[in-house]
Every structure is written in C-alpha cells, then in structure tokens.
C-alpha atoms as a PDB file:
ATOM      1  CA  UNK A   1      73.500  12.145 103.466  1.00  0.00           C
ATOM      2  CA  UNK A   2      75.122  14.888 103.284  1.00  0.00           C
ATOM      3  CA  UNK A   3      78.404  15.830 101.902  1.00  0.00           C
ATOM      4  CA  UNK A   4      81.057  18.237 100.188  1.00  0.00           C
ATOM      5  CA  UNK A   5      81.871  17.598  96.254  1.00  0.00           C
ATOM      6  CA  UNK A   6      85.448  19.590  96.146  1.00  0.00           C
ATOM      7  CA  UNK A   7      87.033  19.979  92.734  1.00  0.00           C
ATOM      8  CA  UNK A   8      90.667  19.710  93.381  1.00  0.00           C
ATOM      9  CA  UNK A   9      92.397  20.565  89.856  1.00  0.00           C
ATOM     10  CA  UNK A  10      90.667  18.496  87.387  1.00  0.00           C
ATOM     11  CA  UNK A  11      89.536  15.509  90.060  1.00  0.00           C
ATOM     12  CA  UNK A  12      86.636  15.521  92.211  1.00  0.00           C
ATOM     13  CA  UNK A  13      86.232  13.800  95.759  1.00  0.00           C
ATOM     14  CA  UNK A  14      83.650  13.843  98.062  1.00  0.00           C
ATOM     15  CA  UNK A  15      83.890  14.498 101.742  1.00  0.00           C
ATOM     16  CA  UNK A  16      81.547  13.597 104.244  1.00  0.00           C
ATOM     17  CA  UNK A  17      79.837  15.010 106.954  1.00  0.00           C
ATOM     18  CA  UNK A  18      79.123  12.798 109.758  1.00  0.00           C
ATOM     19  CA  UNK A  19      77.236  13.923 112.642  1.00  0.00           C
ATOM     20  CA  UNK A  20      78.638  12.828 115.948  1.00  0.00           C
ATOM     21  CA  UNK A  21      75.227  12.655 117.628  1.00  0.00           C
ATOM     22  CA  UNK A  22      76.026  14.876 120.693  1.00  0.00           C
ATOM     23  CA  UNK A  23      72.932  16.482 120.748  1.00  0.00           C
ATOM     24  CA  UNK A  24      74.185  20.651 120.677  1.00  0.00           C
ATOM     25  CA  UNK A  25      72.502  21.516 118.063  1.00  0.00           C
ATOM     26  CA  UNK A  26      69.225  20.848 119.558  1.00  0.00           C
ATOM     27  CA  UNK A  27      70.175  21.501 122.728  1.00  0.00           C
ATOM     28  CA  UNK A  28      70.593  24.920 121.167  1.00  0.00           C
ATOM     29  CA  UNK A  29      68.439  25.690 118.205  1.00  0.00           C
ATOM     30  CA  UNK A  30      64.710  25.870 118.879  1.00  0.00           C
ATOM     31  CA  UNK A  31      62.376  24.580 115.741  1.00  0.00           C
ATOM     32  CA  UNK A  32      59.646  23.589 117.833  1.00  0.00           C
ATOM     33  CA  UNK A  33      57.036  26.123 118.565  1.00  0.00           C
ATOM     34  CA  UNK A  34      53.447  25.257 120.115  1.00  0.00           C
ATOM     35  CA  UNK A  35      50.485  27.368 119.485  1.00  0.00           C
ATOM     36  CA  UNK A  36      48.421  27.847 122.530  1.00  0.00           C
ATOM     37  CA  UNK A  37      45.370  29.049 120.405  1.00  0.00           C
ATOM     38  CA  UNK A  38      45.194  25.787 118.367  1.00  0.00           C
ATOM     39  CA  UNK A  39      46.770  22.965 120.784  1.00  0.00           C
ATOM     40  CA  UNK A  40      49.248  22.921 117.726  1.00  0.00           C
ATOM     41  CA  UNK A  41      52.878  21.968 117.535  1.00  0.00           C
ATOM     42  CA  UNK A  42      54.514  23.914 114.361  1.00  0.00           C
ATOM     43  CA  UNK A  43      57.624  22.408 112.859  1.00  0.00           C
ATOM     44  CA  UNK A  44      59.463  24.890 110.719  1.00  0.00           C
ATOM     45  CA  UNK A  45      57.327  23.297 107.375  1.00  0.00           C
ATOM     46  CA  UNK A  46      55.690  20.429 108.895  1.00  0.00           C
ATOM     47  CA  UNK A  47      52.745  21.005 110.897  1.00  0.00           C
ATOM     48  CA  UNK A  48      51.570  17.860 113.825  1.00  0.00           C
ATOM     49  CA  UNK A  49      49.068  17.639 115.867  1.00  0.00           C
ATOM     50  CA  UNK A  50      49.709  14.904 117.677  1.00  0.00           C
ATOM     51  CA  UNK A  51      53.311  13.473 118.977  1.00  0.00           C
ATOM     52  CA  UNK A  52      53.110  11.365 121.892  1.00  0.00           C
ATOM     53  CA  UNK A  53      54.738  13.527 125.313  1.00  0.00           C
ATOM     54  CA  UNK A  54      54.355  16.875 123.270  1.00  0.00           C
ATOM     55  CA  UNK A  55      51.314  17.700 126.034  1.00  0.00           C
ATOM     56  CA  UNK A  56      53.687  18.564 128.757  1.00  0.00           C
ATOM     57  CA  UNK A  57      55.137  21.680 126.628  1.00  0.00           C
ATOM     58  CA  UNK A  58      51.899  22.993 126.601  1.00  0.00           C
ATOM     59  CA  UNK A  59      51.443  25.307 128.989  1.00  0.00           C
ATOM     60  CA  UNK A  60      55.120  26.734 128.419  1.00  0.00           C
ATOM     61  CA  UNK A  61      55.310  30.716 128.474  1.00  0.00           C
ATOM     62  CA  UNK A  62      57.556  30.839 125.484  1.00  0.00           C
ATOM     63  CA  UNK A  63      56.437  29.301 122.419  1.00  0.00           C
ATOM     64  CA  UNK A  64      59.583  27.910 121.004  1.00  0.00           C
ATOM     65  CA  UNK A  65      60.927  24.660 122.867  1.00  0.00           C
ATOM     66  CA  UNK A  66      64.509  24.740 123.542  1.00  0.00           C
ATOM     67  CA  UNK A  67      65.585  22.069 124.282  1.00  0.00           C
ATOM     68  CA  UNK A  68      63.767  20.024 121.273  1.00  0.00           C
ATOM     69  CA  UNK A  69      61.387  18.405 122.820  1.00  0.00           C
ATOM     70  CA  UNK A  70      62.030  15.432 120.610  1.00  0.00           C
ATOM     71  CA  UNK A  71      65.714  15.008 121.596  1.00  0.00           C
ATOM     72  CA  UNK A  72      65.750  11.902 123.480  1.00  0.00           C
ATOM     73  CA  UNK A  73      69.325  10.630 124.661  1.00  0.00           C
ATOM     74  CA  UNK A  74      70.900  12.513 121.668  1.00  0.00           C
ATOM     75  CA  UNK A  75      68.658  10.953 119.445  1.00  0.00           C
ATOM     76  CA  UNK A  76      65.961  12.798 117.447  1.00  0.00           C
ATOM     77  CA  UNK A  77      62.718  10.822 117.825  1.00  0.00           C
ATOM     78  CA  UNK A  78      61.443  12.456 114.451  1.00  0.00           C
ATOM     79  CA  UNK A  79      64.345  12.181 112.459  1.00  0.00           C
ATOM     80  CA  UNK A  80      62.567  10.676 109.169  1.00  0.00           C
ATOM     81  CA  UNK A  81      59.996  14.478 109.292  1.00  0.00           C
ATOM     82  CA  UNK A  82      62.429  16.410 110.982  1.00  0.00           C
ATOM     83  CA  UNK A  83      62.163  19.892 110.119  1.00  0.00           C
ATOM     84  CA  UNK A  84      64.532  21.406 106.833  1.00  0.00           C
ATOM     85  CA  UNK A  85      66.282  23.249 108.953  1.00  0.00           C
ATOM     86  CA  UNK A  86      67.789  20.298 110.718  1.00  0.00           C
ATOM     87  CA  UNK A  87      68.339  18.337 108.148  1.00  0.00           C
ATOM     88  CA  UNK A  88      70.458  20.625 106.387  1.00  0.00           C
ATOM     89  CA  UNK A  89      72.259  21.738 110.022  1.00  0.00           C
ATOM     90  CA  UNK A  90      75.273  22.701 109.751  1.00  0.00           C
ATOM     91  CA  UNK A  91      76.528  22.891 106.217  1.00  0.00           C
ATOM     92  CA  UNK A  92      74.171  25.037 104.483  1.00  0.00           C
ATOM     93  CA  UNK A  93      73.182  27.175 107.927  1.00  0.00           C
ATOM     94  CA  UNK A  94      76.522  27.372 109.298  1.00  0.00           C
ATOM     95  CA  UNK A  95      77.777  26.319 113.030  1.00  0.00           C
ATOM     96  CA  UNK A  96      75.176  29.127 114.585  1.00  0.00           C
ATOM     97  CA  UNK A  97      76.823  29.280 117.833  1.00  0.00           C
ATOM     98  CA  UNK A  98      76.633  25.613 118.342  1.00  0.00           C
ATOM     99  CA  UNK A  99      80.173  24.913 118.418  1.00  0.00           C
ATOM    100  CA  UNK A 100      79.271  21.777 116.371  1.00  0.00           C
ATOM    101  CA  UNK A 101      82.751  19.213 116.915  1.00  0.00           C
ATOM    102  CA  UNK A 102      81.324  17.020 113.361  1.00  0.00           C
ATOM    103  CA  UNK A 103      81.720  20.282 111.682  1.00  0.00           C
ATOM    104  CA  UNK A 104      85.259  21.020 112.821  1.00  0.00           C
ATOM    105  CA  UNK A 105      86.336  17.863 112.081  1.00  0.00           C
ATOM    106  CA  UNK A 106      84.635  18.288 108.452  1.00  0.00           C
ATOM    107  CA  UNK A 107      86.360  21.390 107.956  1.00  0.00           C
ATOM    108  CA  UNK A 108      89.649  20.371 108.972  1.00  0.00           C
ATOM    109  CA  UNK A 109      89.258  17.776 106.190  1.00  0.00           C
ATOM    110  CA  UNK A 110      88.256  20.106 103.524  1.00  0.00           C
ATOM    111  CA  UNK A 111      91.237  22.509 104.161  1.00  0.00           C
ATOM    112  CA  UNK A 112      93.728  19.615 103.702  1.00  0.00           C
ATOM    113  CA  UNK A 113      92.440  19.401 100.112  1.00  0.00           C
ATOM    114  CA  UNK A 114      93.056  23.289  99.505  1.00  0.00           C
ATOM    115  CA  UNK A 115      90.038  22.243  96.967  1.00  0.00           C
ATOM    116  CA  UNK A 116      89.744  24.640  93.603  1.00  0.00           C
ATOM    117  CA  UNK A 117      85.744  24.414  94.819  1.00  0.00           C
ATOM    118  CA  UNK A 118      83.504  23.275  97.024  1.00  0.00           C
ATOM    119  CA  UNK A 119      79.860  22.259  95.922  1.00  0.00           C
ATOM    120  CA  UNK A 120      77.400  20.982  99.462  1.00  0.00           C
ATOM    121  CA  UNK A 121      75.218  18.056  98.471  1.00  0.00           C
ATOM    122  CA  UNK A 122      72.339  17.138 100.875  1.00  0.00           C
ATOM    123  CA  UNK A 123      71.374  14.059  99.075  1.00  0.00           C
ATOM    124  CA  UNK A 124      68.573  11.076 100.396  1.00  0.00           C
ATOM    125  CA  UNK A 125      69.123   7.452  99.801  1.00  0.00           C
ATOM    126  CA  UNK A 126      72.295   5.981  97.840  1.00  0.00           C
ATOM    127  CA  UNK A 127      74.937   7.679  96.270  1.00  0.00           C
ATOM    128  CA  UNK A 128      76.940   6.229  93.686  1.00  0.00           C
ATOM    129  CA  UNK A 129      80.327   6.399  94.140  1.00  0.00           C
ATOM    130  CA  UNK A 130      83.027   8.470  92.033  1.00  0.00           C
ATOM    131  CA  UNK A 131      86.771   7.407  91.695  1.00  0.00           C
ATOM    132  CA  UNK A 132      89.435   9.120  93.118  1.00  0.00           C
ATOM    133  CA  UNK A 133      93.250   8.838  93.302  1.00  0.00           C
ATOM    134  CA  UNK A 134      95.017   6.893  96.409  1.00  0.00           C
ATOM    135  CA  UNK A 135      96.643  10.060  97.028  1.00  0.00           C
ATOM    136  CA  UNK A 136      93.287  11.705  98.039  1.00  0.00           C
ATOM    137  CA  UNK A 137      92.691   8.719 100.633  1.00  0.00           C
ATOM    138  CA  UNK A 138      95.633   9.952 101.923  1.00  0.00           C
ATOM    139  CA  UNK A 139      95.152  13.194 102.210  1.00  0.00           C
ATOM    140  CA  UNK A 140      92.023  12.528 104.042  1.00  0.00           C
ATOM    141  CA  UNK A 141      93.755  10.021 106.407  1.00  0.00           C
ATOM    142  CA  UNK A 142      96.130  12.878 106.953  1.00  0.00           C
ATOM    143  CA  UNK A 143      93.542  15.245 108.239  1.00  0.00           C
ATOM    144  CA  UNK A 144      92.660  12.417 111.390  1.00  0.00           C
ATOM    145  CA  UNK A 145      89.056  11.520 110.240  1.00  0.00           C
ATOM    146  CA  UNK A 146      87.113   9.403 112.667  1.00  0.00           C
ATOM    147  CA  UNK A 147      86.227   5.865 111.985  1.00  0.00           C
ATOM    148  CA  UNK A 148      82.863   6.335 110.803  1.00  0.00           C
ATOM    149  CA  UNK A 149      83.763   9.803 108.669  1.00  0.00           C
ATOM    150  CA  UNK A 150      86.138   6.911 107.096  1.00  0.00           C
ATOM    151  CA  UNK A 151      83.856   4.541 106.664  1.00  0.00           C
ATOM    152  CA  UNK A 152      81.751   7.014 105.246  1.00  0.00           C
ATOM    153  CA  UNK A 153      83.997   8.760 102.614  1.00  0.00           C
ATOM    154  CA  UNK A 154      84.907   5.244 101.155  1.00  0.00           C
ATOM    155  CA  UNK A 155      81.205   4.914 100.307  1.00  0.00           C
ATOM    156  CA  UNK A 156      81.068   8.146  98.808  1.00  0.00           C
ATOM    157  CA  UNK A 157      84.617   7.499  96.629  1.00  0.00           C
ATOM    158  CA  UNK A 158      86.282   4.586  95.372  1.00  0.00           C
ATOM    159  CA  UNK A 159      90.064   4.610  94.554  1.00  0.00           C
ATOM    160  CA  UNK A 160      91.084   4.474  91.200  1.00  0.00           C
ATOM    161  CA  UNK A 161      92.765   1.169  89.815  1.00  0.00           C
ATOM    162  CA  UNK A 162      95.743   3.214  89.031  1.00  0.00           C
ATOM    163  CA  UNK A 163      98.558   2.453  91.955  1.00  0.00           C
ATOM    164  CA  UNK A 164     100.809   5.910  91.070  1.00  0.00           C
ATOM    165  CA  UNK A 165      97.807   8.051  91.181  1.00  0.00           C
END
C-alpha cells in the first residue's frame, strides 16, 4: 500500500494512493527488456526465464517491451514480483509523462491539507490505523475522493472519539 503520512500542525493523517487501474503507466514505461544472447527476460531486479507468452517478444528489434508485455486488460499478470520500479510508480518516481489521473486525484487531496510535511510510505501487508480529527474526514471529502480512495483512507485513519475535533 502505498500512502502519504502529512503532518498537519501537531496531527498526522494519512492519505492514500489508489491506483485507478487504467493501464498508462505501462502502456508507457518500459521495464521489460529481453536479452537475445541468453533467451532472457530482465526485470529491472528480478531476473525470469520463463513466463508463459513472453516467446513472442523474442525476436523484437528493440530490447525493451513497451507496452509491458505482462499488461493484460489493465491488469499486471506479475503484480506479486513486479519490478521496484512499479511498485513504487508514481509517488517516489514522479508522473514521468504518464499523465497518471490516481495521482492527480492524490495530489488534489494533499493540497487541501496545506500539510506542515509530507512523509511517502510504500508499506506491504496491514497498516494499523492512526486517529485523526472529524475535521480531517472532511477535508478529505472536500477534495472529491473516489469511492475506493475513501474506502481506503478510512483504513488507513480512524476518527477520533472527540465530536468537536
């Protein structure tokens, strides 16, 4: 998961990013490259040398496969060894020309919070969740958050028991 820790005055809250699964990025970003001298696929760190379809890229002039060759329907067929890169696309590499909409909408959120600091988290398995004040929930729901980035920042935060705050 990954996901923004801002300090906003003394408080913290945590704002997701939540991919919308349209595909750009690897549409646009090659991480793929095949070696003709070895009959091997090269992942950024990960090496393979066997992925089931990955023959018909090889006799491809260029090296690096852009599209992914493991994007299926907007879907990443290797998503649990996907390459670093990917996984921490777009928050610690930047948008990169991708014109990435999950990353507008994430920093649409974060400049409603005019936070003190941001701190990017990349984090795997289950977070535990930090309380926040109702008025941050608002302030989210004021920056027009899809359901699911919702869904997803109320499993990142819990609201504080206090009703004024």
């Amino acid at each position: 998961m990954m996901f923004a820790e801002l300090t906003v005055g003394n408080k913290k809250v945590r704002i997701p990013f939540v991919c919308r699964m349209c595909g750009e990025c690897c549409r646009k970003l090659g991480k793929v490259v095949f070696d003709p001298r070895t009959g091997r696929i090269y992942i950024e760190d990960l090496e393979v040398e066997w992925i089931e379809g990955l023959e018909r890229y090889k006799y491809f002039p260029h090296p690096i496969k852009i599209p992914c060759p493991f994007l299926k329907g907007n879907r990443c067929e290797i998503h649990d060894i996907r390459p670093r890169s990917c996984r921490e696309f777009p928050l610690l590499t930047g948008d990169l020309g991708v014109d990435c909409p999950a990353l507008k909408s994430f920093e649409r959120i974060l400049k409603a919070f005019k936070p003190d600091k941001v701190d990017i988290k990349i984090v795997e398995g289950e977070v535990e969740r930090i309380k926040i004040p109702r008025s941050f929930l608002r302030i989210f729901q004021s920056a027009n958050p899809t359901k699911e980035e919702e869904k997803t920042f109320l499993k990142l935060n819990t609201l504080e028991k206090n009703l004024n705050s």
